[in-house]
C-alpha atoms as a PDB file:
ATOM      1  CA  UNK A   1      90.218 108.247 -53.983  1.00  0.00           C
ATOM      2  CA  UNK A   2      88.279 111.062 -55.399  1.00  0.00           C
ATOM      3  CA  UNK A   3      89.677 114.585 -56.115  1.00  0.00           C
ATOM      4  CA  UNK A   4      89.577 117.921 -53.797  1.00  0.00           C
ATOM      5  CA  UNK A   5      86.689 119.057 -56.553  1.00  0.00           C
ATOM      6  CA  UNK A   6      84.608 115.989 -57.097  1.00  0.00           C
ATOM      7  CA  UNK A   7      84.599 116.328 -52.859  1.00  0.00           C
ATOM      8  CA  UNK A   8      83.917 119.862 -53.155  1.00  0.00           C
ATOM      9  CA  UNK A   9      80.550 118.859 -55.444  1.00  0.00           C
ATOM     10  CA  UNK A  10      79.477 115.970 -53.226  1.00  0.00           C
ATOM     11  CA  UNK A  11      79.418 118.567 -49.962  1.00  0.00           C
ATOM     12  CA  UNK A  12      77.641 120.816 -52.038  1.00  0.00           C
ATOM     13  CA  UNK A  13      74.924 118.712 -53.162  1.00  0.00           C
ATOM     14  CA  UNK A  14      75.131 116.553 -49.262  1.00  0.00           C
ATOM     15  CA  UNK A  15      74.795 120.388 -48.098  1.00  0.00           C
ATOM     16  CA  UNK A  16      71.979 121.070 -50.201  1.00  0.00           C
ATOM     17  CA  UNK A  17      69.754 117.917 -49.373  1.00  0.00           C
ATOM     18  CA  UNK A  18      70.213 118.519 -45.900  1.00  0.00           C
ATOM     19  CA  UNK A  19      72.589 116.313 -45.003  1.00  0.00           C
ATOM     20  CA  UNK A  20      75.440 118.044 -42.501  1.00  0.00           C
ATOM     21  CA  UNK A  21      77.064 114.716 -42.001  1.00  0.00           C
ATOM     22  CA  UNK A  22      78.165 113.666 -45.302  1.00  0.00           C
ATOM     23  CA  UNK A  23      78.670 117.340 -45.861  1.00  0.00           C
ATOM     24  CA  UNK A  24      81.455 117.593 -42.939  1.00  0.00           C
ATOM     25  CA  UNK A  25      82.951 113.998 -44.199  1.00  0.00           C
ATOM     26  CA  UNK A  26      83.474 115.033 -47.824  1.00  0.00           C
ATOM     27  CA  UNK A  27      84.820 119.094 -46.569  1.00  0.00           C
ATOM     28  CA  UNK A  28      87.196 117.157 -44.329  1.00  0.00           C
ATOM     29  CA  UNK A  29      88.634 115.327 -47.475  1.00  0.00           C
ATOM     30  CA  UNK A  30      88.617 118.569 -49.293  1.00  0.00           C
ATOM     31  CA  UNK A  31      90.555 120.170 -46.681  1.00  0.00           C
ATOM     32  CA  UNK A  32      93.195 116.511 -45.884  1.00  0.00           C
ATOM     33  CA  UNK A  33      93.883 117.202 -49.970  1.00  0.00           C
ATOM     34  CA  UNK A  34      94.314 121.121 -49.958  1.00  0.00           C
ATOM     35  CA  UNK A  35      94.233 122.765 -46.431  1.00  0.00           C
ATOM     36  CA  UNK A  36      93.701 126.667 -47.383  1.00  0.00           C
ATOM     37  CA  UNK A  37      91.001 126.240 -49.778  1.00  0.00           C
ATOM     38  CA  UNK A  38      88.327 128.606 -49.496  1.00  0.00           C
ATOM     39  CA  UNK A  39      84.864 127.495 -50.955  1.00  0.00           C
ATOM     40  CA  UNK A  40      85.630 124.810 -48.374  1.00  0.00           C
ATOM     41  CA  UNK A  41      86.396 126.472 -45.403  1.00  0.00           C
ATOM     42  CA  UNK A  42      83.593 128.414 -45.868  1.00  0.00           C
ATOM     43  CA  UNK A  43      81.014 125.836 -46.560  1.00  0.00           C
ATOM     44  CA  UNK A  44      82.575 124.376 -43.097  1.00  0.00           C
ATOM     45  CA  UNK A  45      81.687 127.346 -41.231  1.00  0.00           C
ATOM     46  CA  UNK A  46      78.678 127.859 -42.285  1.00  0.00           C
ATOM     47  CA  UNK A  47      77.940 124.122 -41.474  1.00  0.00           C
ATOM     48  CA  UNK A  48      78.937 125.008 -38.213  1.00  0.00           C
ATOM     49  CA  UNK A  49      76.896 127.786 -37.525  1.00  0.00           C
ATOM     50  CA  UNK A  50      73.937 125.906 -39.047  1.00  0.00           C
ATOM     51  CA  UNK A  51      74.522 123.172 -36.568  1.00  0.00           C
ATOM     52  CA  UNK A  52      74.926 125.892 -33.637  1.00  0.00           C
ATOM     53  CA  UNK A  53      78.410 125.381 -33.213  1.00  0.00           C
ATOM     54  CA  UNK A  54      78.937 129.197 -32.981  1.00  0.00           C
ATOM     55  CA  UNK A  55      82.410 129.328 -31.939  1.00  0.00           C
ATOM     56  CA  UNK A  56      83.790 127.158 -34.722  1.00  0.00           C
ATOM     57  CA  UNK A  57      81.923 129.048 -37.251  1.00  0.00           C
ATOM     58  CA  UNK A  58      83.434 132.148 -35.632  1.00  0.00           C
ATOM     59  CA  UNK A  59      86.952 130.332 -36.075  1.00  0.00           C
ATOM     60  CA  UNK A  60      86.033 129.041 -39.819  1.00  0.00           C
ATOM     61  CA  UNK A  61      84.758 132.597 -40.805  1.00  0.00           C
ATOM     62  CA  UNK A  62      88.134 133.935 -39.822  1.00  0.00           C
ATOM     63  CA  UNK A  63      90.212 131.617 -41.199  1.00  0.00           C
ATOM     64  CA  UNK A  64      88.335 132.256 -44.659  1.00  0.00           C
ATOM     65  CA  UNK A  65      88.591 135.717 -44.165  1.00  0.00           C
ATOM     66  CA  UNK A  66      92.732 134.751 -43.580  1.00  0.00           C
ATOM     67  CA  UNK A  67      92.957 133.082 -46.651  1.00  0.00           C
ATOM     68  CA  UNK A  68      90.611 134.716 -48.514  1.00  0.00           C
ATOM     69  CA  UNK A  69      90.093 138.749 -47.033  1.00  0.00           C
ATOM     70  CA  UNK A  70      88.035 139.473 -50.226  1.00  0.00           C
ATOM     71  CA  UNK A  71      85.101 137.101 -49.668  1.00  0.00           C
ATOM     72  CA  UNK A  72      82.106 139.317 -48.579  1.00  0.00           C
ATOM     73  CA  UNK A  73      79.792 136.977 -47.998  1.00  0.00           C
ATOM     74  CA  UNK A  74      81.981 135.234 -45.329  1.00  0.00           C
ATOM     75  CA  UNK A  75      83.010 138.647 -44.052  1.00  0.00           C
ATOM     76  CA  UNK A  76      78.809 139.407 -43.623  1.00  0.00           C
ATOM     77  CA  UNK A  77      78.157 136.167 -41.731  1.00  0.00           C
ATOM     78  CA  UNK A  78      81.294 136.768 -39.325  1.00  0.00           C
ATOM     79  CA  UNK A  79      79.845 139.798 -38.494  1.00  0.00           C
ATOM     80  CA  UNK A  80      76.424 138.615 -37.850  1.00  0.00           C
ATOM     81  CA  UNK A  81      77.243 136.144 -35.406  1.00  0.00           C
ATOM     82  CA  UNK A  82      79.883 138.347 -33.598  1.00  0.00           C
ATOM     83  CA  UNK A  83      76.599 140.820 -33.638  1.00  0.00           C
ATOM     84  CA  UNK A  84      74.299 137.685 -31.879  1.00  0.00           C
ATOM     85  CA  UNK A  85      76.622 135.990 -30.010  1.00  0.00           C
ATOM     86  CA  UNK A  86      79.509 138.315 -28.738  1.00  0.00           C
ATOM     87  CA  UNK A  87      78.876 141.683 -28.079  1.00  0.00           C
ATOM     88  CA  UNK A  88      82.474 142.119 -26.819  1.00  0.00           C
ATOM     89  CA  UNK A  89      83.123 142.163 -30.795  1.00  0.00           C
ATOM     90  CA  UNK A  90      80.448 144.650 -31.635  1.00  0.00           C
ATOM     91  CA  UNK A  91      83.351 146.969 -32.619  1.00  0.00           C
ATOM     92  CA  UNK A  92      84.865 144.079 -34.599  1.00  0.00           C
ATOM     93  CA  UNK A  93      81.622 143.548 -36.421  1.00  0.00           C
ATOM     94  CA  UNK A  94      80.399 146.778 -37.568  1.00  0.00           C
ATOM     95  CA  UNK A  95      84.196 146.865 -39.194  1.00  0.00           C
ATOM     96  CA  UNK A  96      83.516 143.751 -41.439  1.00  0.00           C
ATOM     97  CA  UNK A  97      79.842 145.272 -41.891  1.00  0.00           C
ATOM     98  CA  UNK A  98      81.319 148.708 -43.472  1.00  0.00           C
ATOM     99  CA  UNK A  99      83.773 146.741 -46.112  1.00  0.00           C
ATOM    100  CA  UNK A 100      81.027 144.631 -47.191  1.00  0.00           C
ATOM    101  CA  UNK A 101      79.322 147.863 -47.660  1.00  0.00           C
ATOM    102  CA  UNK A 102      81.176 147.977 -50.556  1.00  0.00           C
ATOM    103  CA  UNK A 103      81.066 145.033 -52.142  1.00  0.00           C
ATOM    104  CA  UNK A 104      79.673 144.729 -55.703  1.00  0.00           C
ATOM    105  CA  UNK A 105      76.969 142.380 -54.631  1.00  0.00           C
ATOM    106  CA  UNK A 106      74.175 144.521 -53.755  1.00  0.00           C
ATOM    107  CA  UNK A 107      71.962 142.073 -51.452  1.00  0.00           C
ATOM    108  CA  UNK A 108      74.949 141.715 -49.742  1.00  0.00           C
ATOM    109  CA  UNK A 109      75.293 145.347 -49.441  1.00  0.00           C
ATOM    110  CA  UNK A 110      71.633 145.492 -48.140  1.00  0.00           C
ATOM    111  CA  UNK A 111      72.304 143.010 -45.482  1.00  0.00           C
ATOM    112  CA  UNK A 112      75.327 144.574 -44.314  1.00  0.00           C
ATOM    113  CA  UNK A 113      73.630 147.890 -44.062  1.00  0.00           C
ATOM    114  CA  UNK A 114      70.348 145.783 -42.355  1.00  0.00           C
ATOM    115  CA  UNK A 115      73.120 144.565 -39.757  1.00  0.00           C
ATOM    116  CA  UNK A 116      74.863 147.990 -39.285  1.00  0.00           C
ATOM    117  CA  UNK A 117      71.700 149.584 -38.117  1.00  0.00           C
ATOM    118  CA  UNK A 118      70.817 146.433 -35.671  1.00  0.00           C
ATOM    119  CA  UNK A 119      74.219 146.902 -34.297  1.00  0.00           C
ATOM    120  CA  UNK A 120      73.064 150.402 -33.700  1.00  0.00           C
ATOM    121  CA  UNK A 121      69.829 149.061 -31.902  1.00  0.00           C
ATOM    122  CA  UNK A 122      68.375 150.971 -35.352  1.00  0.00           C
ATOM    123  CA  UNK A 123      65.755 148.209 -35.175  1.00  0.00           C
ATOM    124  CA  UNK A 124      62.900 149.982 -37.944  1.00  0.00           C
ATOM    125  CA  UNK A 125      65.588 150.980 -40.486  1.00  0.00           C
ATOM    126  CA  UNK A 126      67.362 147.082 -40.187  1.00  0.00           C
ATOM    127  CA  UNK A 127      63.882 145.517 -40.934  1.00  0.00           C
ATOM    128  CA  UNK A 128      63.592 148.459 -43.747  1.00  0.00           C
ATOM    129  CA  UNK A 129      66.195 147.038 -45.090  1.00  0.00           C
ATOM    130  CA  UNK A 130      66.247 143.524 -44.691  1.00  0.00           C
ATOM    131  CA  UNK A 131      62.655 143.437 -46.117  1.00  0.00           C
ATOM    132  CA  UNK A 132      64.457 145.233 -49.331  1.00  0.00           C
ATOM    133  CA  UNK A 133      66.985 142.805 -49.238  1.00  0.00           C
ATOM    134  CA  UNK A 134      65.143 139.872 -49.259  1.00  0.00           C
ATOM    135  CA  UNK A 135      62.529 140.645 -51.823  1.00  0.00           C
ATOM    136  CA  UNK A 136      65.254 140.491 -54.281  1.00  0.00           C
ATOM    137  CA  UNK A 137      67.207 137.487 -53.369  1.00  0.00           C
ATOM    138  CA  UNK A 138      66.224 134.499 -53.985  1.00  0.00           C
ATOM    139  CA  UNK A 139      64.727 132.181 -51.734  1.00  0.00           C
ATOM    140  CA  UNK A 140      66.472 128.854 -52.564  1.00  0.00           C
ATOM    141  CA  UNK A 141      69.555 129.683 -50.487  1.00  0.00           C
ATOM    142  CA  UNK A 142      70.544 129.095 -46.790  1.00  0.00           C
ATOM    143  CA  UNK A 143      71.918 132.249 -46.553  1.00  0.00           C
ATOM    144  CA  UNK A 144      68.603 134.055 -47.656  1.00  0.00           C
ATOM    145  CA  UNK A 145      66.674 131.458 -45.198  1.00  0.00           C
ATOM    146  CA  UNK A 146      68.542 132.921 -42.540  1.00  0.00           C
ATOM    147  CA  UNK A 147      67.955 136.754 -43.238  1.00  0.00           C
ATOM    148  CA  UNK A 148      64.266 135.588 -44.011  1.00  0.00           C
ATOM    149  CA  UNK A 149      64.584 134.260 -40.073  1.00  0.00           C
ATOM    150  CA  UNK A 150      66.280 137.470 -38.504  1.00  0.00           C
ATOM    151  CA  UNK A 151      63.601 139.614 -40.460  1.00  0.00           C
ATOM    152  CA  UNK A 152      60.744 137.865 -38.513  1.00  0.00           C
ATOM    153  CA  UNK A 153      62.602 138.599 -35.415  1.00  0.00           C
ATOM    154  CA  UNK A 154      63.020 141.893 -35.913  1.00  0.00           C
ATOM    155  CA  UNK A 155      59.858 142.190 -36.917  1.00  0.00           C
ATOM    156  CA  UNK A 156      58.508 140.995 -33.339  1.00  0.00           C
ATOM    157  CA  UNK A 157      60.634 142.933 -31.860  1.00  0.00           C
ATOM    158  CA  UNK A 158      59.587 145.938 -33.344  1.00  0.00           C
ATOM    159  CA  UNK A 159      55.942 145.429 -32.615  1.00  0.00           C
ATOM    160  CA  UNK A 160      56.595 144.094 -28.771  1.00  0.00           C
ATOM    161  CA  UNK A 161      58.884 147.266 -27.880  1.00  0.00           C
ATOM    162  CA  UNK A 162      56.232 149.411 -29.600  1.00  0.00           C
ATOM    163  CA  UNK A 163      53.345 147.561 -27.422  1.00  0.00           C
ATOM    164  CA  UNK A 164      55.800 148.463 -24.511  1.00  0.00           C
ATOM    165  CA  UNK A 165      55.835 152.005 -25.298  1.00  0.00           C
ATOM    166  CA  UNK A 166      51.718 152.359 -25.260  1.00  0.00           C
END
């Protein structure tokens, strides 16, 4: 039997090769050998929402944020799927989006503020700032990838609601 961090590792690298399964099998050992650790709680979420299992990444995000109320990162992608996916949250969102606000990361300041003005239907100021955000981050990470993703959408939406308005 391997340890909780030579798991840890092997979801890492089955994350990063694109491999969800073996990614789930070695968090679940993580988790069977030490329940309320973070890094893999939140690699589980995230696997979740990757998959589109939206309401278990909801669940993982908070249960990070319950073990772990300091991790920003988690705190950002909570908040961007209550944004996408449950706008009875909105409320709930913009909260998380204003503490990660101050976070010393400042991409992840960037994105927060991106997210705070799409919560606020702010759509030229989020793509202001998402296009900031991601020309300094790098590109090699799933989290970037995603921002990448709601840039281009924001970006069409921008130019189809201004094609409206002529």
């Amino acid at each position: 039997m391997l340890d909780v961090e030579e798991y840890f590792h092997l979801a890492l690298h089955a994350s990063s090769v694109g491999d969800p399964h073996a990614c789930l099998t070695y968090l679940r050992q993580v988790l069977q050998q030490e329940p309320k650790n973070s890094g893999a709680m939140y690699l589980l979420a995230t696997v979740h929402a990757e998959l589109g299992l939206v309401d278990r990444a909801i669940r993982g995000f908070e249960s990070v944020l319950a073990v772990n109320p300091r991790l920003a990162i988690a705190r950002l992608q909570l908040a961007m799927l209550l944004l996408l996916f449950d706008s009875k949250r909105r409320a709930e969102a913009k909260t998380h989006l204003l503490y990660v606000t101050a976070a010393r990361d400042e991409a992840l300041q960037t994105y927060a503020e991106a997210l705070i003005a799409f919560a606020y239907d702010d759509i030229p100021r989020a793509v202001e700032k998402l296009e900031l955000a991601t020309s300094t981050t790098a590109d090699d990470t799933q989290f970037s990838s995603l921002m990448k993703h709601l840039l281009e959408h924001l970006r069409t939406e921008r130019l189809e609601t201004e094609a409206g308005a002529r």
